[in-house]
PDB file of N, CA and C in Angstrom:
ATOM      1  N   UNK A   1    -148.725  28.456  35.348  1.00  0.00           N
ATOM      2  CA  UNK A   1    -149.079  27.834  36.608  1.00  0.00           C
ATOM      3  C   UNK A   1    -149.997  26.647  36.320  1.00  0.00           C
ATOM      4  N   UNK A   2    -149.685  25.535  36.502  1.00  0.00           N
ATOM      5  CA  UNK A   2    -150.308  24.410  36.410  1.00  0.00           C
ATOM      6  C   UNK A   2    -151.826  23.912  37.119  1.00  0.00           C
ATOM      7  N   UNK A   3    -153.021  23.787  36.843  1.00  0.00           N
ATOM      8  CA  UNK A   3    -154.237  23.011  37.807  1.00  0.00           C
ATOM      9  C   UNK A   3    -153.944  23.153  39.189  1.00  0.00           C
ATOM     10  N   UNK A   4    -153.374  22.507  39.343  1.00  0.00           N
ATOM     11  CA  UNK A   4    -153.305  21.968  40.780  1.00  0.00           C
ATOM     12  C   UNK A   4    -152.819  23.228  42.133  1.00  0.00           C
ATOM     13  N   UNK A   5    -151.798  23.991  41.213  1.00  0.00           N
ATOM     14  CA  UNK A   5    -151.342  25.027  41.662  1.00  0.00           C
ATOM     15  C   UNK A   5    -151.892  25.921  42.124  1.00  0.00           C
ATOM     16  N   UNK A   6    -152.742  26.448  41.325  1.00  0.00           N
ATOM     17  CA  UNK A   6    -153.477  27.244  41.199  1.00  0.00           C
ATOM     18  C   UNK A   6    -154.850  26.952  42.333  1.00  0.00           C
ATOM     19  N   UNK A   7    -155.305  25.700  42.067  1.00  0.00           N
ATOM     20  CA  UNK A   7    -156.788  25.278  43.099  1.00  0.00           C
ATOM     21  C   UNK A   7    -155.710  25.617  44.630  1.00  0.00           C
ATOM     22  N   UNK A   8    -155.199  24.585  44.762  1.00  0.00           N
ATOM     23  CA  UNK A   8    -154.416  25.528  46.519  1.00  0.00           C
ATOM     24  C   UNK A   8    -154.667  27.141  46.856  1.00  0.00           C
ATOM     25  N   UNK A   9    -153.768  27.568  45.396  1.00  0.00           N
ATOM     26  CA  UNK A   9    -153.442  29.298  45.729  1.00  0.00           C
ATOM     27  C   UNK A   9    -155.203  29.713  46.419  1.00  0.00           C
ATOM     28  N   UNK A  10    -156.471  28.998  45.395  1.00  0.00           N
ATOM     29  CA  UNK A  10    -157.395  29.830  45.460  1.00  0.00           C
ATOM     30  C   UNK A  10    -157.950  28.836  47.026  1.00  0.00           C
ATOM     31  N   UNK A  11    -157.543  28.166  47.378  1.00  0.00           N
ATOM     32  CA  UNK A  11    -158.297  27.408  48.494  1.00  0.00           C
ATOM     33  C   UNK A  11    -157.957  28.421  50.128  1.00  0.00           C
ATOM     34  N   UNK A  12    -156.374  29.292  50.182  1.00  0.00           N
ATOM     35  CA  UNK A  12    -155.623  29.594  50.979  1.00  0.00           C
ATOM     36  C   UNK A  12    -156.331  31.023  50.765  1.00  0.00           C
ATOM     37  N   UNK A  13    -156.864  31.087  49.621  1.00  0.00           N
ATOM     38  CA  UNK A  13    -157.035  32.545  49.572  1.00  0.00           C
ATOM     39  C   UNK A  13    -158.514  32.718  50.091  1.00  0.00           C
ATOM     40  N   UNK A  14    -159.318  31.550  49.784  1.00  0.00           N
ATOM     41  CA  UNK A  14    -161.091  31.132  50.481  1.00  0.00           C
ATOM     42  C   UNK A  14    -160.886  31.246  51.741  1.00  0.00           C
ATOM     43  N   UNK A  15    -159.783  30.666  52.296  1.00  0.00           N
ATOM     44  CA  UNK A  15    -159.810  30.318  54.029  1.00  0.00           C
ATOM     45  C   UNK A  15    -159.308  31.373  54.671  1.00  0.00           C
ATOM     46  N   UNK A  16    -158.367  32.500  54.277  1.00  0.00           N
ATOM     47  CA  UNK A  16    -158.155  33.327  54.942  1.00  0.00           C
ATOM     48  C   UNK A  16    -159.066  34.545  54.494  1.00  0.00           C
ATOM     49  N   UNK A  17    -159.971  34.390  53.557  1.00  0.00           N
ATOM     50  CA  UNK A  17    -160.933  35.803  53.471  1.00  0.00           C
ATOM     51  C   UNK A  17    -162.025  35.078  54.874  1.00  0.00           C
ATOM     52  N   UNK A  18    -162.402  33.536  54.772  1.00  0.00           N
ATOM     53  CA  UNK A  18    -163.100  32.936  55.680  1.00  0.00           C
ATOM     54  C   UNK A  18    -162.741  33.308  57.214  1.00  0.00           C
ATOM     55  N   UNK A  19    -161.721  33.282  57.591  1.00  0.00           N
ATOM     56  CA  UNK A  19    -161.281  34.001  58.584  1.00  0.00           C
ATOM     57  C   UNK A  19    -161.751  34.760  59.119  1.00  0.00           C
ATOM     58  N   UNK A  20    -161.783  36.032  58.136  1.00  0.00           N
ATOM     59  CA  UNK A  20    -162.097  37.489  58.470  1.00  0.00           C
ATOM     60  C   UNK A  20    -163.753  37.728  58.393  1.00  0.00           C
ATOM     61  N   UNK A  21    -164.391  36.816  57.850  1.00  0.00           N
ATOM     62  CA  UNK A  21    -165.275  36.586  57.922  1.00  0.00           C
ATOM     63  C   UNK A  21    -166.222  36.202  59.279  1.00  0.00           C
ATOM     64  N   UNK A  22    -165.766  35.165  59.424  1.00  0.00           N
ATOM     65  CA  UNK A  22    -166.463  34.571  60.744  1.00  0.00           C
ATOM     66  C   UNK A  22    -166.237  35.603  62.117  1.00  0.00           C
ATOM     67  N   UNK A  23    -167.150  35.887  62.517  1.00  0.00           N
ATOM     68  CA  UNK A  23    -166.531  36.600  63.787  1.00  0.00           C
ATOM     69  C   UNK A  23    -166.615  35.783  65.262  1.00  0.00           C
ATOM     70  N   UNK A  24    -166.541  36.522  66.783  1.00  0.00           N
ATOM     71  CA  UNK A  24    -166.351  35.862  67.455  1.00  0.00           C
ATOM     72  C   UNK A  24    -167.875  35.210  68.217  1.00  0.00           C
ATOM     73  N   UNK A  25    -168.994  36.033  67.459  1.00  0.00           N
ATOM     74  CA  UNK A  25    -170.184  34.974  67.563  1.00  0.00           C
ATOM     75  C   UNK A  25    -170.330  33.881  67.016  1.00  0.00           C
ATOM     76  N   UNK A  26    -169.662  34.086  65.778  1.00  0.00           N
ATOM     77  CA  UNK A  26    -170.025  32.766  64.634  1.00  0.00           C
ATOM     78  C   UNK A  26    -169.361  31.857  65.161  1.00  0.00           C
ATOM     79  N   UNK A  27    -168.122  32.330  65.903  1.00  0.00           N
ATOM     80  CA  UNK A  27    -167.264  30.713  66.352  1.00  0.00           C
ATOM     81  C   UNK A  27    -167.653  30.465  67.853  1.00  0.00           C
ATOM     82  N   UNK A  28    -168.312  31.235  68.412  1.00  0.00           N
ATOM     83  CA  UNK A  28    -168.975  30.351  69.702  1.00  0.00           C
ATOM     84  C   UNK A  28    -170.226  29.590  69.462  1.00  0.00           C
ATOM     85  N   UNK A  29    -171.035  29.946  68.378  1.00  0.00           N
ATOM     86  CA  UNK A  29    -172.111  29.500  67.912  1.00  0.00           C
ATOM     87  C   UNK A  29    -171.349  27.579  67.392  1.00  0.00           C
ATOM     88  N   UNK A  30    -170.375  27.893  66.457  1.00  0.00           N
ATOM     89  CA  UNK A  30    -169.846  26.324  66.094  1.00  0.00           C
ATOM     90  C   UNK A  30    -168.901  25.815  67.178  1.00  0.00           C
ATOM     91  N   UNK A  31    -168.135  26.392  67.764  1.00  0.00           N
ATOM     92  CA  UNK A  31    -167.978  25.556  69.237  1.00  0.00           C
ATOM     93  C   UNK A  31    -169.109  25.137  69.805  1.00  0.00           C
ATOM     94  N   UNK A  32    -170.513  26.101  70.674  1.00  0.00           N
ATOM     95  CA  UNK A  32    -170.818  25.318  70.962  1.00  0.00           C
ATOM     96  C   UNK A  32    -172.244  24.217  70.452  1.00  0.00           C
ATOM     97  N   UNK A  33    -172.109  24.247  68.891  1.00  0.00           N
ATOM     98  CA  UNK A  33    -172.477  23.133  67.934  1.00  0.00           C
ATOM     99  C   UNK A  33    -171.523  21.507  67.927  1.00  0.00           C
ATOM    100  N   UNK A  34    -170.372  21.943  68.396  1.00  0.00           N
ATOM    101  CA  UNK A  34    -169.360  20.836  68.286  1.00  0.00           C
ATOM    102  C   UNK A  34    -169.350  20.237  69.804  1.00  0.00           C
ATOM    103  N   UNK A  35    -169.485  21.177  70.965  1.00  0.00           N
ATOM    104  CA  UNK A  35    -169.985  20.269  72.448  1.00  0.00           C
ATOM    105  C   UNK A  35    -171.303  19.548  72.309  1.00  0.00           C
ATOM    106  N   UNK A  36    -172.293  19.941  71.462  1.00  0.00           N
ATOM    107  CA  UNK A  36    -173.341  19.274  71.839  1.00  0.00           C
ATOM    108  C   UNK A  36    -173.188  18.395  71.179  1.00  0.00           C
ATOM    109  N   UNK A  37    -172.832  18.194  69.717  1.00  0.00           N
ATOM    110  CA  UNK A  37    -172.257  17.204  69.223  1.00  0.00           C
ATOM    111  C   UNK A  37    -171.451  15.848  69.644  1.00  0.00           C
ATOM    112  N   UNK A  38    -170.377  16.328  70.259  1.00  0.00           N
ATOM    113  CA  UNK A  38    -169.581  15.447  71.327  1.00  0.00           C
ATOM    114  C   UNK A  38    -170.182  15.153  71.897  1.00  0.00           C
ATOM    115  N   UNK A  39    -171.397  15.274  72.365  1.00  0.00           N
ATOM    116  CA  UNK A  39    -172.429  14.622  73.797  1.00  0.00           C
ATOM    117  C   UNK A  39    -172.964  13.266  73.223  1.00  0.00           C
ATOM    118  N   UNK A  40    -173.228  13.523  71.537  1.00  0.00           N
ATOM    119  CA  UNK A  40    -174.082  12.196  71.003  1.00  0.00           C
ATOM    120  C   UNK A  40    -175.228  13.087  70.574  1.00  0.00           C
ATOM    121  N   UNK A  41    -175.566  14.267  71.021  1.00  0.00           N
ATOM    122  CA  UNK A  41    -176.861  14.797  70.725  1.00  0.00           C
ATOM    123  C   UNK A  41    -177.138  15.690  69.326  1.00  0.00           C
ATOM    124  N   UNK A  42    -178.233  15.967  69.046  1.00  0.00           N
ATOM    125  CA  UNK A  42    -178.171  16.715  67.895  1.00  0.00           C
ATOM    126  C   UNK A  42    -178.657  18.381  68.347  1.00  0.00           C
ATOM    127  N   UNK A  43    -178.383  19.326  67.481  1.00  0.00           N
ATOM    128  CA  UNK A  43    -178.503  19.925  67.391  1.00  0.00           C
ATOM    129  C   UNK A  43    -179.207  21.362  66.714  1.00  0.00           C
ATOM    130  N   UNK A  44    -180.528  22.037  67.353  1.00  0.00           N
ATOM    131  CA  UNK A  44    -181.188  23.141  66.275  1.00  0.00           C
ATOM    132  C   UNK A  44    -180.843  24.530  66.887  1.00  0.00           C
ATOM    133  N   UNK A  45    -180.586  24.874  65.807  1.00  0.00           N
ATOM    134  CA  UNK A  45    -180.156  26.524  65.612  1.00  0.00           C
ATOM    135  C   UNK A  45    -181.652  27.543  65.052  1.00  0.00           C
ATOM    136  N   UNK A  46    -181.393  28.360  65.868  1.00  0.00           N
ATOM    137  CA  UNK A  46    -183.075  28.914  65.656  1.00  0.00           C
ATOM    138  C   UNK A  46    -182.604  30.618  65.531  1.00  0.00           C
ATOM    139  N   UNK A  47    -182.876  31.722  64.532  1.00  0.00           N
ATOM    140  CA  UNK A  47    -182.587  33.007  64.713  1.00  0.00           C
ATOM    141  C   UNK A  47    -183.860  33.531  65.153  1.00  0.00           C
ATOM    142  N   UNK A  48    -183.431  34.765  66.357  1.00  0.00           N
ATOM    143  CA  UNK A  48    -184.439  35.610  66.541  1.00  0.00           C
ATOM    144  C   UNK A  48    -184.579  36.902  65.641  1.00  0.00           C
ATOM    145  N   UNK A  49    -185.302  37.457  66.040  1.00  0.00           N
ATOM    146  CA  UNK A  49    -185.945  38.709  65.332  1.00  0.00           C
ATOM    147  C   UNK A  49    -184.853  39.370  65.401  1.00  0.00           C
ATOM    148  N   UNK A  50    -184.080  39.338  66.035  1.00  0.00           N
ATOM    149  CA  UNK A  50    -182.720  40.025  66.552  1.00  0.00           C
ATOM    150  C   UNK A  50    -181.992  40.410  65.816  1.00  0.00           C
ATOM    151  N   UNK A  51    -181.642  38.596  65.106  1.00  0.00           N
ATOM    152  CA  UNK A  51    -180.338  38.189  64.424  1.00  0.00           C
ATOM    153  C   UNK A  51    -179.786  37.443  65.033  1.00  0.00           C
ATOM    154  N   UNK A  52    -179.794  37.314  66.064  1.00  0.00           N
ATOM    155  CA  UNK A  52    -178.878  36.319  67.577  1.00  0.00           C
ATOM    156  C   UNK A  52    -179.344  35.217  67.534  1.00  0.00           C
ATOM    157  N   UNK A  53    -178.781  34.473  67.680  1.00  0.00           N
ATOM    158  CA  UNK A  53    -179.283  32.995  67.257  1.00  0.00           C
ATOM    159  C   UNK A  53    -179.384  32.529  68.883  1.00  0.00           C
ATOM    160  N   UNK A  54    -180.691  31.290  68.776  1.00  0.00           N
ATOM    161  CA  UNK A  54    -180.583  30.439  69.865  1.00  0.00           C
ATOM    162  C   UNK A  54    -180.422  28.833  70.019  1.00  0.00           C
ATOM    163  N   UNK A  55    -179.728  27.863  70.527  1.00  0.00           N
ATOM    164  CA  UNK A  55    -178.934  26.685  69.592  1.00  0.00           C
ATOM    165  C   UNK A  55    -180.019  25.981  71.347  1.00  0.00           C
ATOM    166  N   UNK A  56    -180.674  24.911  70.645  1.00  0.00           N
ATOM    167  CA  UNK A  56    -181.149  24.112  71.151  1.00  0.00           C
ATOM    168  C   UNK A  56    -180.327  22.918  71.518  1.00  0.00           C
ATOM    169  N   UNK A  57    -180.467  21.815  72.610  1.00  0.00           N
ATOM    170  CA  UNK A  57    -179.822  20.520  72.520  1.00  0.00           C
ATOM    171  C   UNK A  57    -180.606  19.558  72.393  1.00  0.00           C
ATOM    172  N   UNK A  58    -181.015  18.861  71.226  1.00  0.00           N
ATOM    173  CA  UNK A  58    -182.106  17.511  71.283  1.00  0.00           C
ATOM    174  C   UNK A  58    -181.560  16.339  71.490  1.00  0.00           C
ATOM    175  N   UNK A  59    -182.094  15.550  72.616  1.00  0.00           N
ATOM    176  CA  UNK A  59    -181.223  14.200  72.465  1.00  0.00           C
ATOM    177  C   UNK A  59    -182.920  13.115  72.250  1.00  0.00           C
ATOM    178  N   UNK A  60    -182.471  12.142  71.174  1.00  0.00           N
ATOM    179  CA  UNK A  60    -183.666  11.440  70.951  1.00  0.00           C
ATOM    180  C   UNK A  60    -182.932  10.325  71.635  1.00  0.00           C
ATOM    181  N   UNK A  61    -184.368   9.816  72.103  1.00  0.00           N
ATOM    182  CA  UNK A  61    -184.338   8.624  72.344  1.00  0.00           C
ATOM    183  C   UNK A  61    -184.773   7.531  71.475  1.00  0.00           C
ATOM    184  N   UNK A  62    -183.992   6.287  71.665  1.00  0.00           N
ATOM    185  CA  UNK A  62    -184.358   5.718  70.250  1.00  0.00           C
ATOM    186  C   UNK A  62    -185.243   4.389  71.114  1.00  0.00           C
ATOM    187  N   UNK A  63    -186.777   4.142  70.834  1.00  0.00           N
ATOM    188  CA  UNK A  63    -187.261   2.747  71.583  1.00  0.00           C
ATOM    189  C   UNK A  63    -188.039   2.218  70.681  1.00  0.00           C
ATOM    190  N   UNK A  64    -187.616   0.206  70.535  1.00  0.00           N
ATOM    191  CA  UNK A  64    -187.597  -0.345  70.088  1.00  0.00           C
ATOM    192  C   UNK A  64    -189.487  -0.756  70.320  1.00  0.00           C
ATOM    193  N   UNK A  65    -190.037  -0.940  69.438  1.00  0.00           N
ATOM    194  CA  UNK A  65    -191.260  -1.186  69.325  1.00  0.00           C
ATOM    195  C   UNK A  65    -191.777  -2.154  68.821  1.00  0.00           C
ATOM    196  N   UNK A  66    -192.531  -3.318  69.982  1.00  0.00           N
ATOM    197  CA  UNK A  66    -192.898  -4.929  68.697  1.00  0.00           C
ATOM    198  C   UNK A  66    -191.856  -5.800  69.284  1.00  0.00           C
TER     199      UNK A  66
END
């Protein structure tokens, strides 16, 4: 099996263990990382004592000074 072959086999095999991995918190957590995103704004992710994460929306303002 040649380089190249082989990096795919193991890339298909990363993304579908990744799959099973992520659950359906982890992908509402990066959805909604990717709306606030789309807004222009940035974004902080903060864990509680919990484990549950809480996702902030920062939008800076940028002012010109001088």
């Amino acid at each position: 099996m040649d380089g190249k072959k082989n990096d795919e086999m193991i890339a298909v095999k990363a993304t579908a263990a990744m799959k099973s991995i992520i659950g359906e918190k982890e992908k509402k957590l990066i959805n909604k990382l990717k709306d606030i995103s789309a807004r222009g704004n940035n974004a902080e992710v903060k864990q509680n004592h919990d484990g549950s994460w809480t996702v902030y929306e920062v939008k800076k303002k940028k002012e010109k000074v001088g």
